[in-house]
Structure formats: C-alpha cells, structure tokens
C-alpha atoms as a PDB file:
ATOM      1  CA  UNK A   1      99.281 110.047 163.629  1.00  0.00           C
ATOM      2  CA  UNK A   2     100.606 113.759 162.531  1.00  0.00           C
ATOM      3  CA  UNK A   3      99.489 115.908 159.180  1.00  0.00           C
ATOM      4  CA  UNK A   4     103.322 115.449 158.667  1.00  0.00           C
ATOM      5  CA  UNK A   5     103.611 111.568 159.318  1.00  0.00           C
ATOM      6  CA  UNK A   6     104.504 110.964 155.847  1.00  0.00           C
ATOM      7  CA  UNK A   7     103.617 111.228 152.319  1.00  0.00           C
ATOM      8  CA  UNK A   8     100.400 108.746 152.864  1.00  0.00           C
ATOM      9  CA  UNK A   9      98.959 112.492 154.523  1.00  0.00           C
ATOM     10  CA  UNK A  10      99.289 113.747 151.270  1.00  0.00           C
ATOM     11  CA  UNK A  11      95.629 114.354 150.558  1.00  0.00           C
ATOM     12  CA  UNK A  12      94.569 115.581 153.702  1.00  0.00           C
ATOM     13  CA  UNK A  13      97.935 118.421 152.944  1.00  0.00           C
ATOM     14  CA  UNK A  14      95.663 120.172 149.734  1.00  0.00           C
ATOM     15  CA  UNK A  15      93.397 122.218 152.000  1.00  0.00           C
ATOM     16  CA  UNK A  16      96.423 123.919 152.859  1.00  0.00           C
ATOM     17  CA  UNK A  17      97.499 124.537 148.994  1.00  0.00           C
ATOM     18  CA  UNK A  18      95.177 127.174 148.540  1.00  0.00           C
ATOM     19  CA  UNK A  19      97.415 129.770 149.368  1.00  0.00           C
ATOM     20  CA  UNK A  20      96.278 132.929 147.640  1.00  0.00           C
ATOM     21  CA  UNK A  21      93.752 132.802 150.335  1.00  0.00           C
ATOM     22  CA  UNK A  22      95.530 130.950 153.323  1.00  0.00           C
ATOM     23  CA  UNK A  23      98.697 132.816 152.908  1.00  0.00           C
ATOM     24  CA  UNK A  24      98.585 133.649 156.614  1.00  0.00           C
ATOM     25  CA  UNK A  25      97.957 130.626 157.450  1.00  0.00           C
ATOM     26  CA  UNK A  26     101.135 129.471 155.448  1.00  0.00           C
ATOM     27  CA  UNK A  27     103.426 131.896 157.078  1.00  0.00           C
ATOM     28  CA  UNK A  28     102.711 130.362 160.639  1.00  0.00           C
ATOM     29  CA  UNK A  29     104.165 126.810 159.211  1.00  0.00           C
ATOM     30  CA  UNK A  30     107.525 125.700 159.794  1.00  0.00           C
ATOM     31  CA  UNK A  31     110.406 125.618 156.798  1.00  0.00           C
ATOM     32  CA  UNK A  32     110.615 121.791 157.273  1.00  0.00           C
ATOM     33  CA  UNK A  33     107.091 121.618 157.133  1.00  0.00           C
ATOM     34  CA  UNK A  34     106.726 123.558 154.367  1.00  0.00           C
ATOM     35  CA  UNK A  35     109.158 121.216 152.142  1.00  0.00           C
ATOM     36  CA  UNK A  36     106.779 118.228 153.385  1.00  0.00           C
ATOM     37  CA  UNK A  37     104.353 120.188 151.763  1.00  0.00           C
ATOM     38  CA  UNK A  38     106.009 120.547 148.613  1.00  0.00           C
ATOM     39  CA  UNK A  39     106.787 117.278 148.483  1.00  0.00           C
ATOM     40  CA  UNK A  40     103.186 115.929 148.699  1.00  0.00           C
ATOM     41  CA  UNK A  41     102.400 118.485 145.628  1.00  0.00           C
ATOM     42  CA  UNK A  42     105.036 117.498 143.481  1.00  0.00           C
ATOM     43  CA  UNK A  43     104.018 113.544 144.591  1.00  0.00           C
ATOM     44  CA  UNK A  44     100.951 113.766 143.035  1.00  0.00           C
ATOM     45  CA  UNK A  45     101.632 115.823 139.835  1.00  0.00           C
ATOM     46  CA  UNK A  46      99.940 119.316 141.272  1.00  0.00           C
ATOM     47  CA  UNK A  47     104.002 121.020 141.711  1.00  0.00           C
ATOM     48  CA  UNK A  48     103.212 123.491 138.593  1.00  0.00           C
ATOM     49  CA  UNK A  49     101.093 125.661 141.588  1.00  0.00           C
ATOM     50  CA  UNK A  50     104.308 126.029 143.314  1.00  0.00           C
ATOM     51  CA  UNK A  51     107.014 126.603 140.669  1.00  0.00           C
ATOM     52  CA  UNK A  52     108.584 129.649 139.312  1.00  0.00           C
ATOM     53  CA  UNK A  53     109.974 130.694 135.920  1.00  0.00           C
ATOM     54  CA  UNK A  54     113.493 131.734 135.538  1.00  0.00           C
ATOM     55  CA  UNK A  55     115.119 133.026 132.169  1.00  0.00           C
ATOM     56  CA  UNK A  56     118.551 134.636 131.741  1.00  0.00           C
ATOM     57  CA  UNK A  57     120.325 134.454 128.466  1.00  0.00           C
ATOM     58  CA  UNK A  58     122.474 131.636 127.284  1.00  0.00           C
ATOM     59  CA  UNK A  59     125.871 133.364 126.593  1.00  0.00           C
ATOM     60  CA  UNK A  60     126.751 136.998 127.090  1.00  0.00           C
ATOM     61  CA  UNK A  61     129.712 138.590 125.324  1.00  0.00           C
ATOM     62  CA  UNK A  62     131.619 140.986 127.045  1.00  0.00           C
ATOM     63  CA  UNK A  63     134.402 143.369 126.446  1.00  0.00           C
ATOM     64  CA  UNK A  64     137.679 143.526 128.667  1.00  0.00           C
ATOM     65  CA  UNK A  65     137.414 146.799 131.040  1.00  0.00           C
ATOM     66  CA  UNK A  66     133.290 147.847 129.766  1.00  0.00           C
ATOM     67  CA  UNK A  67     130.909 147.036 132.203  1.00  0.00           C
ATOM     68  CA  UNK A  68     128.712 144.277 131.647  1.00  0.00           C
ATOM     69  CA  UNK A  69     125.243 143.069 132.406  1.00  0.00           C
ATOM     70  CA  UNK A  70     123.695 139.433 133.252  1.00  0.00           C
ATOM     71  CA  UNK A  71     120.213 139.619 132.720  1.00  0.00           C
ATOM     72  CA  UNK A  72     117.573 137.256 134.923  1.00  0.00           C
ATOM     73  CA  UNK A  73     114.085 137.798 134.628  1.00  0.00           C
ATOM     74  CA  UNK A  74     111.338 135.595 136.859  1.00  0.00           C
ATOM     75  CA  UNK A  75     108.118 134.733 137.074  1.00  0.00           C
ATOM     76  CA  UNK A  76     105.967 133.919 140.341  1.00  0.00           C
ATOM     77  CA  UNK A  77     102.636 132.626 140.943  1.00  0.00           C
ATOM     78  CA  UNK A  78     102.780 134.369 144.136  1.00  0.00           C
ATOM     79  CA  UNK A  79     102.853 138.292 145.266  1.00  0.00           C
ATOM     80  CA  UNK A  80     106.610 138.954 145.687  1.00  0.00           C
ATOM     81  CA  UNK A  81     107.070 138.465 149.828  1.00  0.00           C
ATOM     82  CA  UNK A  82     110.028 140.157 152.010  1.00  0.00           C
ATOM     83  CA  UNK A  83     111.082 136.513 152.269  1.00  0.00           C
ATOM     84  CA  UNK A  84     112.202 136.266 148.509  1.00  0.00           C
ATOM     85  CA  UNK A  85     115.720 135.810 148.065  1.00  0.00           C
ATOM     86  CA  UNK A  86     117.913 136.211 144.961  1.00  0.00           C
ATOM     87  CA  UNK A  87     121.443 134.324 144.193  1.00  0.00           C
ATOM     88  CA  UNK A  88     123.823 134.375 141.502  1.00  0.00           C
ATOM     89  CA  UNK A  89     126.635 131.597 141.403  1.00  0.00           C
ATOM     90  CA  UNK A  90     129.716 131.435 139.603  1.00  0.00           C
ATOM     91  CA  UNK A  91     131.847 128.422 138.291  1.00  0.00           C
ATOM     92  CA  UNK A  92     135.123 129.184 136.511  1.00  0.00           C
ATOM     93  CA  UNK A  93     135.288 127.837 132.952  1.00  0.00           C
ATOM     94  CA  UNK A  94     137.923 125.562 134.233  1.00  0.00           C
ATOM     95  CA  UNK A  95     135.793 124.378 136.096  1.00  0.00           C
ATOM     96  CA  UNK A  96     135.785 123.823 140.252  1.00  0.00           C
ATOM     97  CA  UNK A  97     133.428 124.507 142.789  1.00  0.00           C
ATOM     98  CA  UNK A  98     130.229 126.809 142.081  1.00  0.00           C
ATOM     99  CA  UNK A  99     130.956 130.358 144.598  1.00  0.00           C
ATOM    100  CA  UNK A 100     127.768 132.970 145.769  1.00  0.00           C
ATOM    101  CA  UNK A 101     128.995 135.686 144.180  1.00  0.00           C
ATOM    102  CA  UNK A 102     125.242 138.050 145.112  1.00  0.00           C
ATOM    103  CA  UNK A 103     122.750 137.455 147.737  1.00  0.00           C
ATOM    104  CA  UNK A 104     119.524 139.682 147.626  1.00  0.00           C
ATOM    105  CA  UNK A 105     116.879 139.678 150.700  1.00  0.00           C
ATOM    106  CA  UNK A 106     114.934 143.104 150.848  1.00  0.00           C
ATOM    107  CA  UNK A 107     118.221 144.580 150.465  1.00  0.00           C
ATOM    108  CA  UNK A 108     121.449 143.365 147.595  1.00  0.00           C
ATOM    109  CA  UNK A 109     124.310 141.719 149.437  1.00  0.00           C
ATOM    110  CA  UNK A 110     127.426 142.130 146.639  1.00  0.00           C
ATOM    111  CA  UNK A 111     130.315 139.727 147.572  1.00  0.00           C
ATOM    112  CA  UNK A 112     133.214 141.023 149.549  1.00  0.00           C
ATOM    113  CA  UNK A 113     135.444 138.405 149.214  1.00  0.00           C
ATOM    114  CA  UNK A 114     137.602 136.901 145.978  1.00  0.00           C
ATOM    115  CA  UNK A 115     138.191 138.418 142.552  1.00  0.00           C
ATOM    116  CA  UNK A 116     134.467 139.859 142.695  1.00  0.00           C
ATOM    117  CA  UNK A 117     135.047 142.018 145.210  1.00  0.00           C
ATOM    118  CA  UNK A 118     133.585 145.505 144.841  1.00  0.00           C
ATOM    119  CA  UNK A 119     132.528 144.851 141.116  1.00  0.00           C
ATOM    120  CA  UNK A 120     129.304 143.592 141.533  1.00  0.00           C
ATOM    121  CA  UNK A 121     125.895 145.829 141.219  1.00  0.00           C
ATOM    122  CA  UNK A 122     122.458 145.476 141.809  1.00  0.00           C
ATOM    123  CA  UNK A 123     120.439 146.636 138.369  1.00  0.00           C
ATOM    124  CA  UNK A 124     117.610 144.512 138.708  1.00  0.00           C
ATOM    125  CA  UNK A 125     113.828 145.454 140.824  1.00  0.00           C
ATOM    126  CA  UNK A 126     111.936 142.307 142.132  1.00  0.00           C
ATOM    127  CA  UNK A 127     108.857 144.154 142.080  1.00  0.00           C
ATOM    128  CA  UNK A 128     109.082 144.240 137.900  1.00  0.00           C
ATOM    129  CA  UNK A 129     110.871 140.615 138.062  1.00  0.00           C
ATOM    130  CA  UNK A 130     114.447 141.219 137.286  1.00  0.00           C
ATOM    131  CA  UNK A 131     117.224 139.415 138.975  1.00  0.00           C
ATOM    132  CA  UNK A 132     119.540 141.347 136.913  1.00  0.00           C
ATOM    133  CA  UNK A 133     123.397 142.226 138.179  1.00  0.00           C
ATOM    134  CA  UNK A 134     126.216 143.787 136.633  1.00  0.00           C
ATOM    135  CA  UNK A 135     129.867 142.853 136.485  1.00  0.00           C
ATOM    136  CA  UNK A 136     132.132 145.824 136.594  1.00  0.00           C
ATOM    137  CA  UNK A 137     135.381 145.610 134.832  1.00  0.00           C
ATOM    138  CA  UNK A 138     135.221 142.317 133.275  1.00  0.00           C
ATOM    139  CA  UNK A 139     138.592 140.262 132.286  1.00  0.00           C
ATOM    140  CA  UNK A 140     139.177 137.393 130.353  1.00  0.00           C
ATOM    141  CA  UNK A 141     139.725 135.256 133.805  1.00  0.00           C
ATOM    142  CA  UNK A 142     136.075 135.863 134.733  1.00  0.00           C
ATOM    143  CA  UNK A 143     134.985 133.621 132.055  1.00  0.00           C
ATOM    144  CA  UNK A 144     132.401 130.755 132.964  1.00  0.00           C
ATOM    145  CA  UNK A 145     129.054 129.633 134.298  1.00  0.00           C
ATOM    146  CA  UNK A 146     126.755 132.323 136.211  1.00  0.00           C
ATOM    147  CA  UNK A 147     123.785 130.538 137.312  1.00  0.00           C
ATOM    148  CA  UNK A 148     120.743 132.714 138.781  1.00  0.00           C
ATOM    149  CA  UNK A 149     117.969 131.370 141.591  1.00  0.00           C
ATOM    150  CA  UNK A 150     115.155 133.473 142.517  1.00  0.00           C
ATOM    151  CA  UNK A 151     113.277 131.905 145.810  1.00  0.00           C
ATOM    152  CA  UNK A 152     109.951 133.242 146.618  1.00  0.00           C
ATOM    153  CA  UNK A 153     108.155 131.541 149.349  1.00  0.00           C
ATOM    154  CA  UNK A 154     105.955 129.055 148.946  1.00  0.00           C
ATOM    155  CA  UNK A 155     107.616 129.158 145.014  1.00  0.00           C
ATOM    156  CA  UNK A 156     110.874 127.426 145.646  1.00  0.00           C
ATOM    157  CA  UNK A 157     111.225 125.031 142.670  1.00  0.00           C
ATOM    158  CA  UNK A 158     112.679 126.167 139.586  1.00  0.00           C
ATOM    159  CA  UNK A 159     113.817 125.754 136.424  1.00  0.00           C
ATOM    160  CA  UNK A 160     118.120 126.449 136.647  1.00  0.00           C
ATOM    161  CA  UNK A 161     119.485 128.420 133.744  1.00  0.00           C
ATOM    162  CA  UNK A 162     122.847 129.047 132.498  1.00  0.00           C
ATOM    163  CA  UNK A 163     124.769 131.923 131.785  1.00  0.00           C
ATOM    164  CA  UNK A 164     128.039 131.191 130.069  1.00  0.00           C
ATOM    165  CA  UNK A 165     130.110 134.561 129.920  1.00  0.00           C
ATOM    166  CA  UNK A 166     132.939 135.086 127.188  1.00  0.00           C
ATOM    167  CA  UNK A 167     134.962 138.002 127.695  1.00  0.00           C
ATOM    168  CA  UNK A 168     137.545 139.295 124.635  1.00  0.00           C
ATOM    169  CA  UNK A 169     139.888 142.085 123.613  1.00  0.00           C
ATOM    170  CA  UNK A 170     137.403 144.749 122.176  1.00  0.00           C
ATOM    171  CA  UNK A 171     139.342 144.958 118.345  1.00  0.00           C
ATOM    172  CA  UNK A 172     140.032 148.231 116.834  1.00  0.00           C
ATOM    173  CA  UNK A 173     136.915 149.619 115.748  1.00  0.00           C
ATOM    174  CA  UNK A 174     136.563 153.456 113.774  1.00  0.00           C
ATOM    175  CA  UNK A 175     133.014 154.767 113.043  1.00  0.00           C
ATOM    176  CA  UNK A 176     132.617 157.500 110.878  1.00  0.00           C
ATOM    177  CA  UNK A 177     130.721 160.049 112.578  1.00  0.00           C
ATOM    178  CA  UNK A 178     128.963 163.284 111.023  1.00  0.00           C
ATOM    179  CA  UNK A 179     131.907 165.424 112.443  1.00  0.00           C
ATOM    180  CA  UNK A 180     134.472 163.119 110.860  1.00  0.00           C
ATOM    181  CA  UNK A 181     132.967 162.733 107.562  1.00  0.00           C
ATOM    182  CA  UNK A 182     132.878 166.530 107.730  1.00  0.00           C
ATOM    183  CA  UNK A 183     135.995 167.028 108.317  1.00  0.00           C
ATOM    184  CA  UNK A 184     137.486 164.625 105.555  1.00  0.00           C
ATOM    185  CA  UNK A 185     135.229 166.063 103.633  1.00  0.00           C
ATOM    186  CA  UNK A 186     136.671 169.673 103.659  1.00  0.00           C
ATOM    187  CA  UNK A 187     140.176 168.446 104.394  1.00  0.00           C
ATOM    188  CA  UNK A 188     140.956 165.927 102.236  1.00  0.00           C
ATOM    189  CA  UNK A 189     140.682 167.909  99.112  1.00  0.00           C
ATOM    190  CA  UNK A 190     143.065 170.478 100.331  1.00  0.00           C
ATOM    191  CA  UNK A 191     145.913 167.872 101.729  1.00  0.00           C
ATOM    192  CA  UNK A 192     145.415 166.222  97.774  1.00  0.00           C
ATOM    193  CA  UNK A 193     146.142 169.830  96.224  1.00  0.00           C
ATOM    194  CA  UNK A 194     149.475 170.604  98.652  1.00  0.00           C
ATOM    195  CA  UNK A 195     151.038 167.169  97.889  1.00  0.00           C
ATOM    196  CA  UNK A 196     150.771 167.995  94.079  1.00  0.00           C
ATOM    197  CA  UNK A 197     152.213 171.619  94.640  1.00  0.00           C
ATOM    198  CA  UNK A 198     154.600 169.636  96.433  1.00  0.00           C
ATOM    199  CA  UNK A 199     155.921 167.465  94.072  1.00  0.00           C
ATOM    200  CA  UNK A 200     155.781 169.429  91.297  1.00  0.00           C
ATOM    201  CA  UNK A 201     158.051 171.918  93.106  1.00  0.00           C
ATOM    202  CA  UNK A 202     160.243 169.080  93.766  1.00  0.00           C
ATOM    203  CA  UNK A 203     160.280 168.094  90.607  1.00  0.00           C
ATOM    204  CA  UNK A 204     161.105 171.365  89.349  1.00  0.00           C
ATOM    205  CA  UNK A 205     164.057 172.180  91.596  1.00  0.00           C
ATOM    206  CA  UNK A 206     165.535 168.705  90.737  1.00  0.00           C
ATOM    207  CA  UNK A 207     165.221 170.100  87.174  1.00  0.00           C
ATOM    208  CA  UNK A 208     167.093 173.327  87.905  1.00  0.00           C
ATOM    209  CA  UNK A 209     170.035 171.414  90.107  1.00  0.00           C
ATOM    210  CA  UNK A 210     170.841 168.729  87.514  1.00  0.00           C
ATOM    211  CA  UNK A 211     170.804 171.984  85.055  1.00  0.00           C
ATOM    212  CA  UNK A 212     173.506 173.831  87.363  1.00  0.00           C
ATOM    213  CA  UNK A 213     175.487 170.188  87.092  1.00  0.00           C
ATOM    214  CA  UNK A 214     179.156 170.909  84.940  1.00  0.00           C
ATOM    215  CA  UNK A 215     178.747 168.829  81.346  1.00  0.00           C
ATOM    216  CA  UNK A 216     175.034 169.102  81.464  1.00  0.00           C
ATOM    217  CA  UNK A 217     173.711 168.953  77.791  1.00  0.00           C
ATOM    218  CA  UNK A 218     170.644 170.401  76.710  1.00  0.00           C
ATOM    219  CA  UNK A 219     167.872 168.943  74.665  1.00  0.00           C
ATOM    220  CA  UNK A 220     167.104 169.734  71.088  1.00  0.00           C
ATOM    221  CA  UNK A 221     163.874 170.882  72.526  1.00  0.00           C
ATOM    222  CA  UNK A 222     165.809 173.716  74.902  1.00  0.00           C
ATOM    223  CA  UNK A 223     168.204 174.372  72.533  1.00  0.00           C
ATOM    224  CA  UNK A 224     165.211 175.772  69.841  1.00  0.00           C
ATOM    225  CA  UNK A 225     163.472 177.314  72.338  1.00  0.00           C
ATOM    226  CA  UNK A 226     166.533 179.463  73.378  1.00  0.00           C
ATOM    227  CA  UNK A 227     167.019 180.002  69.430  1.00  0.00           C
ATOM    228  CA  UNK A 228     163.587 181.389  68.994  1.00  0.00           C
ATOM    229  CA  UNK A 229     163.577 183.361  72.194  1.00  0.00           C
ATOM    230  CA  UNK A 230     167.264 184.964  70.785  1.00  0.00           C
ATOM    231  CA  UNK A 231     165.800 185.730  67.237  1.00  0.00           C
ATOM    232  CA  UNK A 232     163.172 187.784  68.925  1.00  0.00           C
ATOM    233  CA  UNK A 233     165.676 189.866  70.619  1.00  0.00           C
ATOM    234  CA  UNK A 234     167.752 190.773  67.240  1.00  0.00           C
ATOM    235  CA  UNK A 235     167.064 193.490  64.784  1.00  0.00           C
ATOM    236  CA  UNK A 236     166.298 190.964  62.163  1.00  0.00           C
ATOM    237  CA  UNK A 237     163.801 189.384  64.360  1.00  0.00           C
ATOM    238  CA  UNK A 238     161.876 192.722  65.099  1.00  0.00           C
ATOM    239  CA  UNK A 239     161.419 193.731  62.021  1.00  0.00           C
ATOM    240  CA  UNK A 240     159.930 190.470  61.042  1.00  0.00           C
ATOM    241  CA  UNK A 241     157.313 190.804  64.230  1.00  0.00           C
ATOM    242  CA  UNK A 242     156.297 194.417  63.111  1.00  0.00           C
ATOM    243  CA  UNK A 243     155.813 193.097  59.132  1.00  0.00           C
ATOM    244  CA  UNK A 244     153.498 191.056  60.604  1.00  0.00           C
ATOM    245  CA  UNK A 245     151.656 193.114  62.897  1.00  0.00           C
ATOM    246  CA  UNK A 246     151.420 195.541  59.743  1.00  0.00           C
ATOM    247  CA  UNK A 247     149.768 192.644  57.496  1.00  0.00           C
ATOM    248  CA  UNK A 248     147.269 191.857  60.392  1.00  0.00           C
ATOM    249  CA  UNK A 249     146.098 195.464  61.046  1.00  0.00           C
ATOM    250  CA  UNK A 250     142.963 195.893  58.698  1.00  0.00           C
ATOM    251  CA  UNK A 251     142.529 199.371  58.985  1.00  0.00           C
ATOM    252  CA  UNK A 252     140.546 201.452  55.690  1.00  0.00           C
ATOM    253  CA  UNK A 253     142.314 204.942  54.426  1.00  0.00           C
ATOM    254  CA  UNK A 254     139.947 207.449  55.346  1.00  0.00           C
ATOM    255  CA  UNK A 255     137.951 209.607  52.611  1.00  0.00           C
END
C-alpha cells in the first residue's frame, strides 16, 4: 500500500517532519501530499511544529480622508520561502460575503477591482514579519472585518484574527502651539487696551451729543464746576488766587 494510503501511515509520515533538515526533500512533494502530511501531524497532537502565529489588532480607529494603517505581524517556525503568500479579506459591517482585497507572493498584488481600488499599499516586509497594509482615504462605508492570513510553506495553519475598522468624522480639534501661544501672548493685551479706548471714546461722544440735544439740563455737579471755573476768570477771583499765593510764599527780608 502507498505512504499516502491513509492516516493508518501516519507514523511511518514523521521521518519526513524533520524539515529544517529535509527541506529539499519537502519541496519535491506534491501540495496534496503535503496536506496528507499535515493531517497526520495534527492527528496525533505534533501540529504546533507546523503552525504559525498571527497578531493584528482588534479594532483600529480611523479618521475620514487620513490614511490609515492595519497592522499584522507573524511568526514562523520556518525561514520565510518565495512560496509565502500574504492575504487580507474584507467583510462589510453589514455583513455579506468576505472579498481579497491584497494578495502578496514575492511581490504585493493591491486589488483593482471594487471600492478598494487604487487605495491599498504595501507597508509591511516579510523578512521582519509584518503583513502590514494601508488603506488610503478611508470613509465611513469601509467599516467592517479585515481579516489577515500569512501562508508560509510547510506553516499553513493558523490562528485567524480580526480587525474590526471604525471610521468617524475627525471633530474640531485646536492645539495650542508655541507660535500661537506667542502670538496671543503679545496680541491679546493690545486688542484688550483698543476695545477700552474704544468704548470710552464712545462713551464720551454719546456724552457730548446728548449735551448738543435742545432742553438738555445740566447737573448740579456741571453747573459748580462752570461756577468755579467763571470765578477764576473775574477780577474778584484773581485777586483772591494772588492773596493766596502771597500767604504761601515764605520768603525772609534780607539784612
């Protein structure tokens, strides 16, 4: 009977499990074979030799129009081959059928079809173990699921984690810089001062125009300043100022 009869061949498959040192012999075996393989090593509890480790973050917030990125970092067992291949999916948060939105072999394969067209870029580098892509332009109708799945040969199995994406209106935001705080600073002082000259002038002219008015009456306060400022300007009023100024002076008759 073949190697590949069935899963009773199981034990005779381990010889080939040592792959760090029979990877060419790996190569030379065919895909289907290869998931016989896999399935004998996961059969008997050995699967952890070929698994990988996937983690992206749970929910991303974006901004409408700001560029943003889903991060996916993995983990192999195995050097990274020309064969691995990377794949993000995306299911609306309606809901609906999951879409390949990226495809990375050797080289990053963007979509070119539906409403990810042209706004999908390659930021990751397999050889560090980043999966990463970035959404250009984001809108509120690209919210939902973004699942990533890294594949490197013979690590196929994998944990699956979810991205869920929420996209908003960035809200008015003002953040005082070392120019602005400069500048109010210096300014505001000066715009406080004019808007006091300003309404004191105001003021004042209102004064003058209600003055000019026919029937105005004057105050008892206006009416003894006028008084006082006429008494200075009579004779009686003059002499009184220089009587004065002669009981100030303290001057000595000299000897």
């Amino acid at each position: 009977m073949s190697l590949w009869g069935g899963s009773h061949h199981c034990a005779s498959v381990f010889r080939l499990l040592d792959l760090h040192t029979h990877q060419c012999l790996w190569d030379t075996i065919a895909s289907d074979k290869k998931q016989i393989l896999v399935f004998c090593a996961c059969s008997t509890g050995a699967c952890s030799a070929l698994s990988l480790e996937i983690k992206a973050s749970a929910s991303v917030r974006a901004y409408v129009g700001e560029q943003v990125a889903l991060r996916c970092s993995f983990k192999s067992s195995f050097p990274i081959a020309e064969s691995l291949t990377i794949d993000w999916t995306y299911r609306p948060i309606a809901g609906g059928q999951m879409e390949t939105i990226f495809h990375y072999q050797s080289v990053p394969y963007p979509t070119t079809v539906g409403k990810f067209k042209d706004r999908i870029s390659w930021v990751g580098n397999v050889a560090k173990g980043d999966a990463s892509i970035a959404i250009e332009s984001p809108s509120k109708s690209d919210n939902g699921t973004f699942i990533c799945s890294v594949k490197n040969p013979p690590d196929v199995y994998h944990n699956i984690p979810q991205t869920t994406l929420v996209v908003t209106e960035r809200g008015f935001s003002f953040q005082l810089t070392s120019a602005v705080l400069l500048s109010i600073l210096v300014f505001l002082p000066s715009i406080i001062v004019v808007v006091l000259l300003l309404v004191r002038m105001g003021r004042k002219f209102a004064v003058q125009k209600e003055k000019k008015k026919p029937g105005y009456k004057k105050s008892s306060i206006e009416v003894s300043d006028e008084s006082e400022h006429t008494g200075t300007g009579t004779c009686l009023g003059k002499l009184r100022d220089r009587c004065l100024n002669c009981v100030d002076t303290d001057e000595e008759d000299p000897y």
